[in-house]
PDB file of N, CA and C in Angstrom:
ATOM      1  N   UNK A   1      88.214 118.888 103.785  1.00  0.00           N
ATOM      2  CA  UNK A   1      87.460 120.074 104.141  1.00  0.00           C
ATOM      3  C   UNK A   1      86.449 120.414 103.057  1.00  0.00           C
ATOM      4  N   UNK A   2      86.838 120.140 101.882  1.00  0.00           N
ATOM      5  CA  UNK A   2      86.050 120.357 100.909  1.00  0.00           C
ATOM      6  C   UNK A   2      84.638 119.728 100.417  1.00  0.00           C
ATOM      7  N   UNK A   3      84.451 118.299 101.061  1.00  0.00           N
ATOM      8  CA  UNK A   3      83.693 117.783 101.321  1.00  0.00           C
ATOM      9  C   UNK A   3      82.555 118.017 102.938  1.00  0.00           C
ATOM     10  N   UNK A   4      83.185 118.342 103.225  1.00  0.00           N
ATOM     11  CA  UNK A   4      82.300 118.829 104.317  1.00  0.00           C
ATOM     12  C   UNK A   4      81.541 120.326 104.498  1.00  0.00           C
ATOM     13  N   UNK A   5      82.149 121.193 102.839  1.00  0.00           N
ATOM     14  CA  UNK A   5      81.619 122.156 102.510  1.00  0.00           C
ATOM     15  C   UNK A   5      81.932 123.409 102.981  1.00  0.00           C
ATOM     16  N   UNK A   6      83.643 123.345 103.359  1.00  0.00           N
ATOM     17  CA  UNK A   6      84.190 124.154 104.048  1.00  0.00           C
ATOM     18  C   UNK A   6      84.808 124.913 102.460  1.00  0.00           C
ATOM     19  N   UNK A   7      85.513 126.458 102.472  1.00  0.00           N
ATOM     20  CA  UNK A   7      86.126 127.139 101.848  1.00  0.00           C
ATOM     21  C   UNK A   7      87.221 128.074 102.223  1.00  0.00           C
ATOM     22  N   UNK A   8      88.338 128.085 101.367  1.00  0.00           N
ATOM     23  CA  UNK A   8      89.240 128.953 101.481  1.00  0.00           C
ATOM     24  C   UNK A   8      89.233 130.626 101.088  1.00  0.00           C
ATOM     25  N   UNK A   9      88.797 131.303 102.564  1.00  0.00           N
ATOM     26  CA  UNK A   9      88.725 132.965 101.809  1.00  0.00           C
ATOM     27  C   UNK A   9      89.946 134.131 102.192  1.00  0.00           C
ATOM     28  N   UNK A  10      90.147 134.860 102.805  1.00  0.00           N
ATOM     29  CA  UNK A  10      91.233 136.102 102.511  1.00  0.00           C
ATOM     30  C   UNK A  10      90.971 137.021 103.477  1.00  0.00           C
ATOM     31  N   UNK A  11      91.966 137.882 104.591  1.00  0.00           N
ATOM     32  CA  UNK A  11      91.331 138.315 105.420  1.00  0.00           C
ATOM     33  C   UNK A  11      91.645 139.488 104.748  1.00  0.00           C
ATOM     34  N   UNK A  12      92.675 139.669 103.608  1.00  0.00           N
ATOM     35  CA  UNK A  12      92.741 140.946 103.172  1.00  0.00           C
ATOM     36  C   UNK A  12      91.505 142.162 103.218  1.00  0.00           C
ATOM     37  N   UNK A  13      92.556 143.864 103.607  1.00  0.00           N
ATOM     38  CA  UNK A  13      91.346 144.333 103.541  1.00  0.00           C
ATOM     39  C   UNK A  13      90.224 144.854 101.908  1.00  0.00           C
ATOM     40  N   UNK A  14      90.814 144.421 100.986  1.00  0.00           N
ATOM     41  CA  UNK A  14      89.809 144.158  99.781  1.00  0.00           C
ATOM     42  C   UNK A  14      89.003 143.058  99.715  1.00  0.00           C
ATOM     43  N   UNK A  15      89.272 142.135 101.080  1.00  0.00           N
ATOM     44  CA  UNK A  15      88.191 141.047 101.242  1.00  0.00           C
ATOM     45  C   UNK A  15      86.674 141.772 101.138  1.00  0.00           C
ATOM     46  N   UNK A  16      85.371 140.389 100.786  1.00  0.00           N
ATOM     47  CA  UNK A  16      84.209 141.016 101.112  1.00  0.00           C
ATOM     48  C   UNK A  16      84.244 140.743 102.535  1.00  0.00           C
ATOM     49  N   UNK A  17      83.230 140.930 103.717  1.00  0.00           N
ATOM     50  CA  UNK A  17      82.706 140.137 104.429  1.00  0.00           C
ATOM     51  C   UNK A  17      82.866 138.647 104.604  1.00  0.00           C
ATOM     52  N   UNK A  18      81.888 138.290 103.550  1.00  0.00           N
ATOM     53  CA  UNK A  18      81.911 136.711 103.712  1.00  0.00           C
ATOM     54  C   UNK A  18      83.121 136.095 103.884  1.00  0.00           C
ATOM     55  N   UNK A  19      84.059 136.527 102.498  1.00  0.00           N
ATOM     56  CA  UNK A  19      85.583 136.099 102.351  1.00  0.00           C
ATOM     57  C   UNK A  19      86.314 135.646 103.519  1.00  0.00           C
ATOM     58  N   UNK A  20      86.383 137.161 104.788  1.00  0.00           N
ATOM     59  CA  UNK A  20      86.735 137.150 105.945  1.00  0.00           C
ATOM     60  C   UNK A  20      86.212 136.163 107.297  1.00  0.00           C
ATOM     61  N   UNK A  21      85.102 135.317 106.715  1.00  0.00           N
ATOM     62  CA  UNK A  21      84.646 134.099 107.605  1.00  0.00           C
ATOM     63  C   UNK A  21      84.975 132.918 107.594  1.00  0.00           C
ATOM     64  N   UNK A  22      85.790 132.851 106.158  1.00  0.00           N
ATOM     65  CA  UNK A  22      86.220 131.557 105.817  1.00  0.00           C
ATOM     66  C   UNK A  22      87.648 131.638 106.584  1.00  0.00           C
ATOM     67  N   UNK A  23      88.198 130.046 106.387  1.00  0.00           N
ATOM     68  CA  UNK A  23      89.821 130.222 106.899  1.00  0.00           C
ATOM     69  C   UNK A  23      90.536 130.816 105.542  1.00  0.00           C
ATOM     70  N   UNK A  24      91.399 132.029 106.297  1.00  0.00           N
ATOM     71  CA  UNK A  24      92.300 132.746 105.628  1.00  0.00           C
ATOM     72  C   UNK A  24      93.273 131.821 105.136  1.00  0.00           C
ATOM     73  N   UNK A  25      93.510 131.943 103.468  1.00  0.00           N
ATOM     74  CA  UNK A  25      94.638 131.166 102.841  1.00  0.00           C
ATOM     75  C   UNK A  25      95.913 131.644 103.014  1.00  0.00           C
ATOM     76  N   UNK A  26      96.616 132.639 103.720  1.00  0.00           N
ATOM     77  CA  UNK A  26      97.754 133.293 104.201  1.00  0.00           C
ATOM     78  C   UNK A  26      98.129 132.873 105.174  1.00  0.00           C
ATOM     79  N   UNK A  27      97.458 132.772 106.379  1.00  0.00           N
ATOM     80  CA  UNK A  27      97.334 133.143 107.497  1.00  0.00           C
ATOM     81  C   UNK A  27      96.990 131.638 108.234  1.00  0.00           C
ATOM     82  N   UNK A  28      96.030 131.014 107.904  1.00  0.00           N
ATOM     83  CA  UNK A  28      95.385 130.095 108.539  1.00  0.00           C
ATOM     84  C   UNK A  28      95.645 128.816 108.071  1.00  0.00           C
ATOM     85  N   UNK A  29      96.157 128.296 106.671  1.00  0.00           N
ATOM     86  CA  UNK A  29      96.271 126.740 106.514  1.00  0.00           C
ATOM     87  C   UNK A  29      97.814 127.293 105.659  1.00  0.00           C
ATOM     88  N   UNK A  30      98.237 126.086 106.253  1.00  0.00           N
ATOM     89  CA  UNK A  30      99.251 126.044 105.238  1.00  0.00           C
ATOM     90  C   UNK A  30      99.432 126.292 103.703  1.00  0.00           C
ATOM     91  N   UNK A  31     100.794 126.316 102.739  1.00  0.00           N
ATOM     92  CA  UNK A  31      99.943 126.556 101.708  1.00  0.00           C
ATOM     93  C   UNK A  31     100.143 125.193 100.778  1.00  0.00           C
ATOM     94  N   UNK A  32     100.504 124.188 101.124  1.00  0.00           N
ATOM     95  CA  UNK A  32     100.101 122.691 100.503  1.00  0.00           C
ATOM     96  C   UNK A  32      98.680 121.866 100.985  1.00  0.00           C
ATOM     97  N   UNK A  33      97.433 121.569 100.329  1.00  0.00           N
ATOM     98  CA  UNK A  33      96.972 121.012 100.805  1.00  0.00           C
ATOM     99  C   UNK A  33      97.248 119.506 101.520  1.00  0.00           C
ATOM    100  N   UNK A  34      98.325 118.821 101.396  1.00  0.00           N
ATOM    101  CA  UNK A  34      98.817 117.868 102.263  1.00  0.00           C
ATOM    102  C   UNK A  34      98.892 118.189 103.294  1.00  0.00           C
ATOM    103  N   UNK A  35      99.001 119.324 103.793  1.00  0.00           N
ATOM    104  CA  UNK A  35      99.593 119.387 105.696  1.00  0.00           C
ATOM    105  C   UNK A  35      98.588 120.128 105.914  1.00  0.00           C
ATOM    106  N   UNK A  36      97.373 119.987 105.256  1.00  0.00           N
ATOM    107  CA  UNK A  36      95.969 120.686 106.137  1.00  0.00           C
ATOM    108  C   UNK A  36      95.520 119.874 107.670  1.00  0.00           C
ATOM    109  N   UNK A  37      95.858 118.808 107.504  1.00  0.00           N
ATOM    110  CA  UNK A  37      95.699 118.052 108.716  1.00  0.00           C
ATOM    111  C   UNK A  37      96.065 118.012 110.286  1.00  0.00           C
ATOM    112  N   UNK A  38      97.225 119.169 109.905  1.00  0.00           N
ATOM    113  CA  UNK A  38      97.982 120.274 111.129  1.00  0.00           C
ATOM    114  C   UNK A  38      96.869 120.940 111.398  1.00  0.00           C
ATOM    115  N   UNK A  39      95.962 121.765 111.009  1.00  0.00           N
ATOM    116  CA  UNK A  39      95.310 122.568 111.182  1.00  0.00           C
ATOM    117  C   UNK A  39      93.881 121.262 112.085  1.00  0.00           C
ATOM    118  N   UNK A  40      93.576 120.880 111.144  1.00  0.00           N
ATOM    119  CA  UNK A  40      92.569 119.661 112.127  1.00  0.00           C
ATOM    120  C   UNK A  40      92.852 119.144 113.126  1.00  0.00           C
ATOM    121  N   UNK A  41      94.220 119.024 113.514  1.00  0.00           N
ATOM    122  CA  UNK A  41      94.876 118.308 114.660  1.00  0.00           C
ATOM    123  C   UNK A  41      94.682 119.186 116.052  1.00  0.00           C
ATOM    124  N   UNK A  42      95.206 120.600 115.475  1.00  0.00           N
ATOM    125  CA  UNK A  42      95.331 121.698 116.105  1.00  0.00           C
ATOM    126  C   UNK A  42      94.139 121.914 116.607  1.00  0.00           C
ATOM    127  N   UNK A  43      93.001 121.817 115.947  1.00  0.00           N
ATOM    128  CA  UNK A  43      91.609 122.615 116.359  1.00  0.00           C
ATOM    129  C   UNK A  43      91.085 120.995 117.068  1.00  0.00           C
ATOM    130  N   UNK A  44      91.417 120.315 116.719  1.00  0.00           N
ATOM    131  CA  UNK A  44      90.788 118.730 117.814  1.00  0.00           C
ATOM    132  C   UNK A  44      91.307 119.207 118.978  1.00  0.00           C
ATOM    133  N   UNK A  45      92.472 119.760 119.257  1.00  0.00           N
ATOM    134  CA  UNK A  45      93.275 119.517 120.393  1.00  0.00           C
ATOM    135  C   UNK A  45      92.558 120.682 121.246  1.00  0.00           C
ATOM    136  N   UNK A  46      92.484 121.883 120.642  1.00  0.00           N
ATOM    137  CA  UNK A  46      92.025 123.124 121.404  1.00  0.00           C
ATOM    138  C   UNK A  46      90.184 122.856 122.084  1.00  0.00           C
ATOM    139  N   UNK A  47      89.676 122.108 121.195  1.00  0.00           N
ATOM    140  CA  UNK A  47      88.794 121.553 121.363  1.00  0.00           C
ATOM    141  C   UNK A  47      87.711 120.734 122.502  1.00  0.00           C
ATOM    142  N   UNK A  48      89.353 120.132 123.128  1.00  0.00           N
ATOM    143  CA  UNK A  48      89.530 118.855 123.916  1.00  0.00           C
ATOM    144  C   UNK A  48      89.547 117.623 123.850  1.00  0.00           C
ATOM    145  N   UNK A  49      90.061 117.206 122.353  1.00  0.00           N
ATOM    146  CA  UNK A  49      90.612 116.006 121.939  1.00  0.00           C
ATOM    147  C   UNK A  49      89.160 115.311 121.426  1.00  0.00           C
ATOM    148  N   UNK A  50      89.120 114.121 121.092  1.00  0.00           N
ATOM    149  CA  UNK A  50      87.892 113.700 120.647  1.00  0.00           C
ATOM    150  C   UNK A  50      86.746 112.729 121.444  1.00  0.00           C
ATOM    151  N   UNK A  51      86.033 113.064 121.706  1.00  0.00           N
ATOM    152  CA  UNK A  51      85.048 112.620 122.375  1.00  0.00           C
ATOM    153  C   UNK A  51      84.495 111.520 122.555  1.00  0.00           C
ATOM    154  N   UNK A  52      83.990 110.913 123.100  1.00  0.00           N
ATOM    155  CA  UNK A  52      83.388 109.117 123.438  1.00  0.00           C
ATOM    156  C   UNK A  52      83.070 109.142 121.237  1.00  0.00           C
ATOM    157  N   UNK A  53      81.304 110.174 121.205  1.00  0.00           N
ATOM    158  CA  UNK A  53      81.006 109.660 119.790  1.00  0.00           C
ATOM    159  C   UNK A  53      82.168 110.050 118.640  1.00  0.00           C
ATOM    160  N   UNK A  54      83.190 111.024 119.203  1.00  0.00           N
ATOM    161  CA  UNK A  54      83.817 110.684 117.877  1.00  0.00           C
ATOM    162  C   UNK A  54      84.809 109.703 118.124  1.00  0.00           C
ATOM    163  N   UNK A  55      85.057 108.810 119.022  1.00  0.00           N
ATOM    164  CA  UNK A  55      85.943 107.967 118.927  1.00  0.00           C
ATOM    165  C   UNK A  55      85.074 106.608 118.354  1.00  0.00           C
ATOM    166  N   UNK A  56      83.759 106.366 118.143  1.00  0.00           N
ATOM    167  CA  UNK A  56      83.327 105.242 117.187  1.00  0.00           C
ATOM    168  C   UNK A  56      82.651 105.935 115.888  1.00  0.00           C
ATOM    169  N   UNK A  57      82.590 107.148 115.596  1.00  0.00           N
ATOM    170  CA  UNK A  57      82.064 108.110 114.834  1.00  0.00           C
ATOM    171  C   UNK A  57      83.826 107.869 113.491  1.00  0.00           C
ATOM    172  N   UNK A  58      82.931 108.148 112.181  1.00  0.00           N
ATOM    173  CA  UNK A  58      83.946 108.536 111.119  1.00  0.00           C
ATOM    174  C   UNK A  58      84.821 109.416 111.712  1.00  0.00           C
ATOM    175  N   UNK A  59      85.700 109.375 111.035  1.00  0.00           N
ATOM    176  CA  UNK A  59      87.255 110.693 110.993  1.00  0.00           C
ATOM    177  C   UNK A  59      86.538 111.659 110.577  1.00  0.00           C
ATOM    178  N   UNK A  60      86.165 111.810 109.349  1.00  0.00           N
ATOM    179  CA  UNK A  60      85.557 112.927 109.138  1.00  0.00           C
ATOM    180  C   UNK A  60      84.139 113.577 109.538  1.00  0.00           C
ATOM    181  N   UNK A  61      84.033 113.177 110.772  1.00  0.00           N
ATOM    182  CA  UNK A  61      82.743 113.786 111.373  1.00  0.00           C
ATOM    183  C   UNK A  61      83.519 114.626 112.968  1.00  0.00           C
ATOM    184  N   UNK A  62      85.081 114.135 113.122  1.00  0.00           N
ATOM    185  CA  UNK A  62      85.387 114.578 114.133  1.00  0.00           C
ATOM    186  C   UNK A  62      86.095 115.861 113.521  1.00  0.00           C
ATOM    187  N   UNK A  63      86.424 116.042 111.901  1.00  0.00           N
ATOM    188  CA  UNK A  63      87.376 117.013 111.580  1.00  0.00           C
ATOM    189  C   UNK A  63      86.416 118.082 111.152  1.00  0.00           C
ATOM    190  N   UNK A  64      85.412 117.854 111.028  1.00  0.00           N
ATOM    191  CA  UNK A  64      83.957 118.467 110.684  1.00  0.00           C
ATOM    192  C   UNK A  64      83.600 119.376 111.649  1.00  0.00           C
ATOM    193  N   UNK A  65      83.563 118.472 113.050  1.00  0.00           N
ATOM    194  CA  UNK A  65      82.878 119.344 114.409  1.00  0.00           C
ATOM    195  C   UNK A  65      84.294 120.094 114.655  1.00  0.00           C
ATOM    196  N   UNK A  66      85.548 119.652 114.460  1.00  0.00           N
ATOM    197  CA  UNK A  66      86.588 120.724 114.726  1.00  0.00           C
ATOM    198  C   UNK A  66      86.514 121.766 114.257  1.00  0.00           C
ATOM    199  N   UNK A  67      86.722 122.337 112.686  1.00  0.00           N
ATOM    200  CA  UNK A  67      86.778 122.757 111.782  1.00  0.00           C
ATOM    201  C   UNK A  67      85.862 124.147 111.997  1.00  0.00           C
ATOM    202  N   UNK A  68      84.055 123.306 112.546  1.00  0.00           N
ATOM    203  CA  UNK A  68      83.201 124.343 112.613  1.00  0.00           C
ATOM    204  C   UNK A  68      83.711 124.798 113.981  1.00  0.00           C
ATOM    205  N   UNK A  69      83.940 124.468 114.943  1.00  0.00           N
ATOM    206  CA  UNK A  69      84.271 125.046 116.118  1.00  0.00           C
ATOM    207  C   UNK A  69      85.293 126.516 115.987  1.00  0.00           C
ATOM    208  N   UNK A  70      86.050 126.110 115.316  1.00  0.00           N
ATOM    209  CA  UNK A  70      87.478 127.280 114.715  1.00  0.00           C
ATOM    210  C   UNK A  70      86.839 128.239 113.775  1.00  0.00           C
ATOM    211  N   UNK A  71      85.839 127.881 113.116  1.00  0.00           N
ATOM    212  CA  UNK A  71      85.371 128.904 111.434  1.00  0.00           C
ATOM    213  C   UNK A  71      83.713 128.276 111.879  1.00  0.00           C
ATOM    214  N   UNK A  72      83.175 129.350 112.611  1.00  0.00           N
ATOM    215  CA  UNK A  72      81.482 128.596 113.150  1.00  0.00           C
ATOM    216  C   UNK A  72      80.667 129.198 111.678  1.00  0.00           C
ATOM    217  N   UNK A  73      80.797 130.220 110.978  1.00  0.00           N
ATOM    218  CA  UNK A  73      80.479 130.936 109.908  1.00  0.00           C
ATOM    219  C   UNK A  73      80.273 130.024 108.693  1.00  0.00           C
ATOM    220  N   UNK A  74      81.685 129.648 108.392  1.00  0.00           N
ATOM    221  CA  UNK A  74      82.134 129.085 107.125  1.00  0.00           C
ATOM    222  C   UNK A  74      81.783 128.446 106.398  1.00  0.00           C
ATOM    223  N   UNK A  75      80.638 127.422 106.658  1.00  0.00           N
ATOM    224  CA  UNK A  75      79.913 126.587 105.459  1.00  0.00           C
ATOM    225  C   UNK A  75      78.277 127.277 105.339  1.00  0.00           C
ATOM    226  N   UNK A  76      78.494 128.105 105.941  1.00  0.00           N
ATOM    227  CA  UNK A  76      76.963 128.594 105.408  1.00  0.00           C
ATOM    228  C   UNK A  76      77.737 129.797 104.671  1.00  0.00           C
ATOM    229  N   UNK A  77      78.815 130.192 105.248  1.00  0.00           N
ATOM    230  CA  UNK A  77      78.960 130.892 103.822  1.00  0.00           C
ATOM    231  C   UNK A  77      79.831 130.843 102.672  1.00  0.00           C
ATOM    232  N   UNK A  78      80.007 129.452 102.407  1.00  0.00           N
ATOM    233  CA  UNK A  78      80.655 128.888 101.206  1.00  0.00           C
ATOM    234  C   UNK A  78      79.987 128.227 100.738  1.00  0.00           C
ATOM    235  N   UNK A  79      78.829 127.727 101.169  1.00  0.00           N
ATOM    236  CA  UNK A  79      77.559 126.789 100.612  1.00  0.00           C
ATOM    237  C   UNK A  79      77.264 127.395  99.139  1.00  0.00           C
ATOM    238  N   UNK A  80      76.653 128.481  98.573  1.00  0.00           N
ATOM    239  CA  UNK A  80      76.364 129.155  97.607  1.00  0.00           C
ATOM    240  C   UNK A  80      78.097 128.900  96.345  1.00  0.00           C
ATOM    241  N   UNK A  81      79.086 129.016  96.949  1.00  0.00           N
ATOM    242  CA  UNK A  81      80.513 129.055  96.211  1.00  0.00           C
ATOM    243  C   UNK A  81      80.972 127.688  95.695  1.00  0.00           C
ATOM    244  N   UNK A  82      80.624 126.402  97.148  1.00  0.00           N
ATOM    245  CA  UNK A  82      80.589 125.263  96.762  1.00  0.00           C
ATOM    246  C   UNK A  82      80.049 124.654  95.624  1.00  0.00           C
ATOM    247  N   UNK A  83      78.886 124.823  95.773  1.00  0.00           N
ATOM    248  CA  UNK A  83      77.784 124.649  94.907  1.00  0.00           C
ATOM    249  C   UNK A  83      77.776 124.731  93.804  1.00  0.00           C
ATOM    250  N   UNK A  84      78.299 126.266  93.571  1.00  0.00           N
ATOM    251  CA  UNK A  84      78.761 126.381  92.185  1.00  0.00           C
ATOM    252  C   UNK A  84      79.636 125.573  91.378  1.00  0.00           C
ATOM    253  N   UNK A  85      80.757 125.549  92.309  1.00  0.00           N
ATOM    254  CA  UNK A  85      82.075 124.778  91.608  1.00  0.00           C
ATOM    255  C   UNK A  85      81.649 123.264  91.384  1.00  0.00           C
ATOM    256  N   UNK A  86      80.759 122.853  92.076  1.00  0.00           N
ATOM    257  CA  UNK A  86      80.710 121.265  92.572  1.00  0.00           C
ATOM    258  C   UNK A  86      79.368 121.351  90.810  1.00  0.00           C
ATOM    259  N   UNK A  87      78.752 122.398  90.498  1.00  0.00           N
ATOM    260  CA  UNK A  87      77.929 122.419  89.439  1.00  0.00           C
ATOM    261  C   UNK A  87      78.752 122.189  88.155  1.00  0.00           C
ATOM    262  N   UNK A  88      79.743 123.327  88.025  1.00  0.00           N
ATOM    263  CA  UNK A  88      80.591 123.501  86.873  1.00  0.00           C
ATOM    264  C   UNK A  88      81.646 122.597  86.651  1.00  0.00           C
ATOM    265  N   UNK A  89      81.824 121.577  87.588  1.00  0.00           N
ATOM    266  CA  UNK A  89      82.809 120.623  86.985  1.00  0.00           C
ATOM    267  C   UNK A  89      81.908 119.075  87.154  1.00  0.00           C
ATOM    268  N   UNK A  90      80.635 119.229  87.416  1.00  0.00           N
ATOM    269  CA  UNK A  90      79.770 118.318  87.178  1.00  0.00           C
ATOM    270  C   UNK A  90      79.530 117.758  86.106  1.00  0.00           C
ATOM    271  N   UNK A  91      80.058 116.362  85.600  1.00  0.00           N
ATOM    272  CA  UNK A  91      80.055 116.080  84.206  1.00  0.00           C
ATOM    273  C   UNK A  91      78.818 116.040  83.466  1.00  0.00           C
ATOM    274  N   UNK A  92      77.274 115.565  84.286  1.00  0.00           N
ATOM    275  CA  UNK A  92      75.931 115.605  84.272  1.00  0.00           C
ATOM    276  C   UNK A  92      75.247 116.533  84.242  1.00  0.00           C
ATOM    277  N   UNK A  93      74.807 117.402  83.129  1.00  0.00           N
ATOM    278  CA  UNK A  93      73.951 118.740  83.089  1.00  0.00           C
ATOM    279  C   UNK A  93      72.410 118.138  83.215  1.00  0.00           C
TER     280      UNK A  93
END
């Protein structure tokens, strides 16, 4: 998910806005990232399973179109958060 520029936010009500667009870390994914793939499975399925192009298409272009389908918000508004993090542990200044 993290590569596809997705983020984990909080539906709490001291959430901002944005926070509340992302998938809730309580509520919405498990809390090991190993069994995030329940959640991708889940949203393929609600979806209607995977389609002619994602069946010769990467894996991760079908967990991508899931993902946004469930959280349509979420990478435009983790793009700015990504970014950052993906800056600050960038070994190349």
């Amino acid at each position: 998910m993290g590569n596809a520029g997705f983020a984990i936010g909080s539906s709490s009500p001291q959430a901002t806005e944005d926070a509340k667009a992302l998938a809730d870390a309580y509520t919405d994914m498990p809390p090991f990232p190993k069994f995030w793939y329940t959640i991708a499975v889940d949203a393929i399925e609600k979806n209607g399973g995977p389609s002619l192009i994602d069946r010769v298409a990467p894996a991760g272009w079908l967990i991508e179109r899931a993902m946004k389908a469930r959280w349509p918000r979420c990478i435009d508004v983790a793009r700015p958060y990504v970014a950052k993090s993906r800056q600050d542990v960038s070994p190349v200044r």
